[in-house]
N, C-alpha and C. Protein backbone atom coordinates (compact mmCIF):
# COMPACT_ATOMS: atom_id res chain seq x y z
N UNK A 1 146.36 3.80 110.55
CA UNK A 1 145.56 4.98 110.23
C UNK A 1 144.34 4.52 109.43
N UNK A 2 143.41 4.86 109.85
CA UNK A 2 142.02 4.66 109.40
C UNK A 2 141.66 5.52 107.62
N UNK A 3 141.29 4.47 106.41
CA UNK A 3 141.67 4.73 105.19
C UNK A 3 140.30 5.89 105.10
N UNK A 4 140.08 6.69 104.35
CA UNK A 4 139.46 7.49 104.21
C UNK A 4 138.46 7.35 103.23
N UNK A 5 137.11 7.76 103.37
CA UNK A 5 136.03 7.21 102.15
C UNK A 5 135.91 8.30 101.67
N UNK A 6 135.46 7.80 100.38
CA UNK A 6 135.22 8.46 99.41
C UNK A 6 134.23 9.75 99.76
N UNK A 7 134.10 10.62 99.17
CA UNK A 7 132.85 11.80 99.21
C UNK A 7 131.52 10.52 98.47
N UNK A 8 130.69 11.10 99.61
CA UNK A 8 129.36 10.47 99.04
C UNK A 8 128.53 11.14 97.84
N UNK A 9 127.67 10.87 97.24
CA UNK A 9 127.23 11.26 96.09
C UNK A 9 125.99 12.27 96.72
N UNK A 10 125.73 13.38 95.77
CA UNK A 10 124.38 14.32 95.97
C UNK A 10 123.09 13.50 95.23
N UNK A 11 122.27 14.03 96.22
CA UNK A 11 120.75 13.67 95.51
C UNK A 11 119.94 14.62 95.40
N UNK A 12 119.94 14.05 93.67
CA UNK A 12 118.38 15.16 93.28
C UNK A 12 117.17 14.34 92.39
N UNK A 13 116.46 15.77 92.43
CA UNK A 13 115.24 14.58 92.06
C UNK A 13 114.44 15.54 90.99
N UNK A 14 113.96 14.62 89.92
CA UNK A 14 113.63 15.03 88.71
C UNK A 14 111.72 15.67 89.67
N UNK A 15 110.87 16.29 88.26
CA UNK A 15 110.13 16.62 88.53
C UNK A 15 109.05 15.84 89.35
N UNK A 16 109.54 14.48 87.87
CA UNK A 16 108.17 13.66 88.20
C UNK A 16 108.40 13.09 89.80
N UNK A 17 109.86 12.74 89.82
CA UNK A 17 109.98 12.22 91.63
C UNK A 17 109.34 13.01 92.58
N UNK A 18 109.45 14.15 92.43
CA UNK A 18 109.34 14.85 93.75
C UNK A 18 107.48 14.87 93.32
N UNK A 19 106.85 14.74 92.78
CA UNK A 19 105.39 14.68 92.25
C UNK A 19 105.21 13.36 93.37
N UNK A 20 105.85 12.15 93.00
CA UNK A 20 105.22 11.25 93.70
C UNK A 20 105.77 10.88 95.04
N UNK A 21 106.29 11.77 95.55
CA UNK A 21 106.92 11.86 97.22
C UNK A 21 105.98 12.50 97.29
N UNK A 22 104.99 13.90 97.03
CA UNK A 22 104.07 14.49 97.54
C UNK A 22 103.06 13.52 97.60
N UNK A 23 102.40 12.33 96.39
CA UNK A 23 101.56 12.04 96.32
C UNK A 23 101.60 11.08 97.75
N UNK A 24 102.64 10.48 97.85
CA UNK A 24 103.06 9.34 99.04
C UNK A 24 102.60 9.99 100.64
N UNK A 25 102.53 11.51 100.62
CA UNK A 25 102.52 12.25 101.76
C UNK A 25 101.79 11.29 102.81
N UNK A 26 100.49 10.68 102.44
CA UNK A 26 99.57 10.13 103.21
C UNK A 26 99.75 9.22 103.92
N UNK A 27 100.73 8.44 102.72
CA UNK A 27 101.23 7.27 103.84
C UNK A 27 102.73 6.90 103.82
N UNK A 28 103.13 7.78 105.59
CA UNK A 28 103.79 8.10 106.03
C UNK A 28 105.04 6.93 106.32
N UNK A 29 104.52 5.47 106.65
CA UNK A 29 105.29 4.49 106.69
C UNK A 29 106.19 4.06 105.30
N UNK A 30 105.50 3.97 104.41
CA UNK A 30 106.19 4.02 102.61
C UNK A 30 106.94 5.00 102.83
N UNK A 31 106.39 6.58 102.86
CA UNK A 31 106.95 7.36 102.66
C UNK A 31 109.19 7.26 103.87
N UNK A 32 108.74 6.99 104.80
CA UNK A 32 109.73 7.10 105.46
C UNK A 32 110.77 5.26 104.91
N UNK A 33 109.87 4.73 104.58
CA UNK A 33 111.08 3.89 104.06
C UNK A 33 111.77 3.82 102.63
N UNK A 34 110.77 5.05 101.79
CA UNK A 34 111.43 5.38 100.55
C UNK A 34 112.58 6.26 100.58
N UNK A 35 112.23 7.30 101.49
CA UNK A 35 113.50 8.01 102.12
C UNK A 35 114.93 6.98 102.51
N UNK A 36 114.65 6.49 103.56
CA UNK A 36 115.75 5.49 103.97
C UNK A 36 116.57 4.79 102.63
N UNK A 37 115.92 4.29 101.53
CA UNK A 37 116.63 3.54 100.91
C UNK A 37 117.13 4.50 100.07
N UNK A 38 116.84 5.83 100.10
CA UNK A 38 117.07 6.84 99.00
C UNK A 38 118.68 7.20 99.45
N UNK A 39 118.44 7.49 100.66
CA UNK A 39 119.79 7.87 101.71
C UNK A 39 120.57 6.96 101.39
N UNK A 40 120.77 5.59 101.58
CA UNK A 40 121.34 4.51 101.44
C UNK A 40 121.76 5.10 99.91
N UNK A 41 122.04 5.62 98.74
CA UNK A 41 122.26 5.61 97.21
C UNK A 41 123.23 6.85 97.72
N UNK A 42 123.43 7.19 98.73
CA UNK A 42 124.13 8.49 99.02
C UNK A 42 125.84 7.59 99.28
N UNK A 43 125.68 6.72 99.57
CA UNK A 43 127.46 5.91 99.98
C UNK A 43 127.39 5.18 98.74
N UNK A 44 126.83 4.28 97.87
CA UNK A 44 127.24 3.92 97.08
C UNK A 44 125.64 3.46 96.02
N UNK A 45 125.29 3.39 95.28
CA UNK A 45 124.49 3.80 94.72
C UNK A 45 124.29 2.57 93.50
N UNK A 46 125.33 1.62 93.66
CA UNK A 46 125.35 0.76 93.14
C UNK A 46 125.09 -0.89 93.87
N UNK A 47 125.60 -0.54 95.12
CA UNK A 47 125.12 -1.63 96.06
C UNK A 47 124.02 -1.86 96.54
N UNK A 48 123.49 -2.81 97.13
CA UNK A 48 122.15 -3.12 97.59
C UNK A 48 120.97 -3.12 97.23
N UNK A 49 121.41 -3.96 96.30
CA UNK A 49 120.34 -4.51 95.38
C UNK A 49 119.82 -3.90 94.02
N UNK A 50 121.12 -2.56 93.65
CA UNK A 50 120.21 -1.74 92.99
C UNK A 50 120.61 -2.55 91.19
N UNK A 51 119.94 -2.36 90.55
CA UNK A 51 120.12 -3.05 88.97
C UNK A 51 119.76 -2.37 88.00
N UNK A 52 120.93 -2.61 86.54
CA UNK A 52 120.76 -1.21 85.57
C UNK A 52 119.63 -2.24 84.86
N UNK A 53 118.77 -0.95 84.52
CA UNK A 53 117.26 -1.49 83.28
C UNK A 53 117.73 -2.22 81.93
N UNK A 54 117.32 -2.83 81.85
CA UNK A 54 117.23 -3.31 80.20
C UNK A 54 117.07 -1.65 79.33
N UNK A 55 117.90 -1.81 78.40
CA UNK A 55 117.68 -0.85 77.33
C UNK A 55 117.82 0.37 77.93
N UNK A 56 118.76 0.82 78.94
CA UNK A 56 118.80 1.93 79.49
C UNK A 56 119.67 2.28 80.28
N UNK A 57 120.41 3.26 80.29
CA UNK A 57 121.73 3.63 81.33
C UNK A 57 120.87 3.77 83.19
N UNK A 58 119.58 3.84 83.09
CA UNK A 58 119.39 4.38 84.59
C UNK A 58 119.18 2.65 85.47
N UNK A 59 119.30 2.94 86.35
CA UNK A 59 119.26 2.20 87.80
C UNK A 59 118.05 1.76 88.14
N UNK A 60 117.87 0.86 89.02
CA UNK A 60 116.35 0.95 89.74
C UNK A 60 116.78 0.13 91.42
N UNK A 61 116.32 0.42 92.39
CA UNK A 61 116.12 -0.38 93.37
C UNK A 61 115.41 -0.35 94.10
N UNK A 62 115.20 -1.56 94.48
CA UNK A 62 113.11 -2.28 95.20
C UNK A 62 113.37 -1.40 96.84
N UNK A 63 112.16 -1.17 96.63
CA UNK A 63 111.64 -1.20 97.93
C UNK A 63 110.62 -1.47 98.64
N UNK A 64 110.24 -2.50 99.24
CA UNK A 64 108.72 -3.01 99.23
C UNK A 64 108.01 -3.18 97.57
N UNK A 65 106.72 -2.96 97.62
CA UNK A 65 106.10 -3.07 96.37
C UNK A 65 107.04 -1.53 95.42
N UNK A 66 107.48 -0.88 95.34
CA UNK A 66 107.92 0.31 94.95
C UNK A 66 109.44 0.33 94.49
N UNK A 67 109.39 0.79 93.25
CA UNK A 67 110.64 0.65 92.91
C UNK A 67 110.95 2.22 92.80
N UNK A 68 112.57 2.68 93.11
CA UNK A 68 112.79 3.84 92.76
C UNK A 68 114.01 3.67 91.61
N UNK A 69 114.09 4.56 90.44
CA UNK A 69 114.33 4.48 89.24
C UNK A 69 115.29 5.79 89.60
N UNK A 70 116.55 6.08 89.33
CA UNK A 70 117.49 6.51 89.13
C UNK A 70 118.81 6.81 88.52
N UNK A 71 119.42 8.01 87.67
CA UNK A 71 120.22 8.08 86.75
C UNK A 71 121.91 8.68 88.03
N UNK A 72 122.83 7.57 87.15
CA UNK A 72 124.24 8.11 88.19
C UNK A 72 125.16 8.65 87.50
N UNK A 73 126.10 10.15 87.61
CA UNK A 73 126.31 10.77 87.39
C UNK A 73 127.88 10.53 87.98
N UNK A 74 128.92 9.65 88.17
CA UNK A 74 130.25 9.13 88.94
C UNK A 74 130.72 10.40 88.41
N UNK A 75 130.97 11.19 87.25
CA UNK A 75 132.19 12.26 87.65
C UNK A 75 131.83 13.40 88.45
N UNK A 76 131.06 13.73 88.40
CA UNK A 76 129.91 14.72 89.48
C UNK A 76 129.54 14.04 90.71
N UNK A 77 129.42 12.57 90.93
CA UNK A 77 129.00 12.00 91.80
C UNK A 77 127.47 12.62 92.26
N UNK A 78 126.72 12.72 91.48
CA UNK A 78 125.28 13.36 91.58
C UNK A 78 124.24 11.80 91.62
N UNK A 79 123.73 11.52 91.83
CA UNK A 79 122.41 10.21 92.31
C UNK A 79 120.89 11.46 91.54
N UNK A 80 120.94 11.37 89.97
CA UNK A 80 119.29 11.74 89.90
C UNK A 80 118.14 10.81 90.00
N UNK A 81 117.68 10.97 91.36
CA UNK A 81 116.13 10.00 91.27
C UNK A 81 115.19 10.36 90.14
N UNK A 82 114.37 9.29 89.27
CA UNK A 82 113.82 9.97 88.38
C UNK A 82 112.35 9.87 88.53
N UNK A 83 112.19 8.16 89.27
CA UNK A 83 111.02 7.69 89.24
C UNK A 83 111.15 7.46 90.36
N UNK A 84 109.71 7.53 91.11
CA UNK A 84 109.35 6.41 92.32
C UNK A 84 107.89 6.00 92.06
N UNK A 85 107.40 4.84 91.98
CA UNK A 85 106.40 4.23 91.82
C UNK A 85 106.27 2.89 92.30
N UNK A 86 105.51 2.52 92.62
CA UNK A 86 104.38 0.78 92.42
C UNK A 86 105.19 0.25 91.68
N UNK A 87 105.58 -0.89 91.69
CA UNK A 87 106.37 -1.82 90.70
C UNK A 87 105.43 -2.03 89.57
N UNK A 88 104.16 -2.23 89.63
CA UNK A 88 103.18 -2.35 88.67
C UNK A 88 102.43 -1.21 87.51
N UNK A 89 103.52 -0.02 88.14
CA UNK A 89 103.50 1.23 87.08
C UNK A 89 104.72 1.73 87.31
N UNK A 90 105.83 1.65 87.27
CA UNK A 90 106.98 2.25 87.09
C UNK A 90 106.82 2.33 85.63
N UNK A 91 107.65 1.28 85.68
CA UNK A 91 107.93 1.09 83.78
C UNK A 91 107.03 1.69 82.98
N UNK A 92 106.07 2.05 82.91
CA UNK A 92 105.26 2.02 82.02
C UNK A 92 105.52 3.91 81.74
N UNK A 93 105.29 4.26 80.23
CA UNK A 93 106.19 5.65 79.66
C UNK A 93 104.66 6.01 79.77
């Protein structure tokens, strides 16, 4: 009998995320592979490549030049995206 997986996690997205998915609108190729790796945080959210920040409970994982920055929520199983940016302005408050 085939073992059964887990419930996958929900995704949401803070203000500033969904700010820079609009800004991305233009370019449609980023845009569709920021999606893809976003989906991918929906089965496990810890795999593939993703790594916790220095000095901070949230997540981050690359995508091309662009990192997306994310807080995980295991008893809720909730994935909050917080950031998506340029690797060369994420970090920066």
């Amino acid at each position: 009998m085939p073992k059964a997986s887990p419930a996958n996690y929900a995704i949401n997205f803070s203000a500033q995320a969904l700010r820079k998915l609009r800004k991305l609108k233009s370019d449609q190729a980023v845009l569709k592979s920021i999606w893809k790796t976003i989906d991918t945080l929906k089965i496990d959210p810890r795999k593939n490549g993703a790594e916790k920040l220095a000095n901070s409970e949230s997540m981050r994982i690359r995508d091309g030049s662009y990192r997306i920055v994310f807080d995980i929520n295991d008893s809720n199983r909730i994935v909050t995206v917080q950031n998506i940016a340029d690797r060369k302005d994420v970090y920066r408050q």
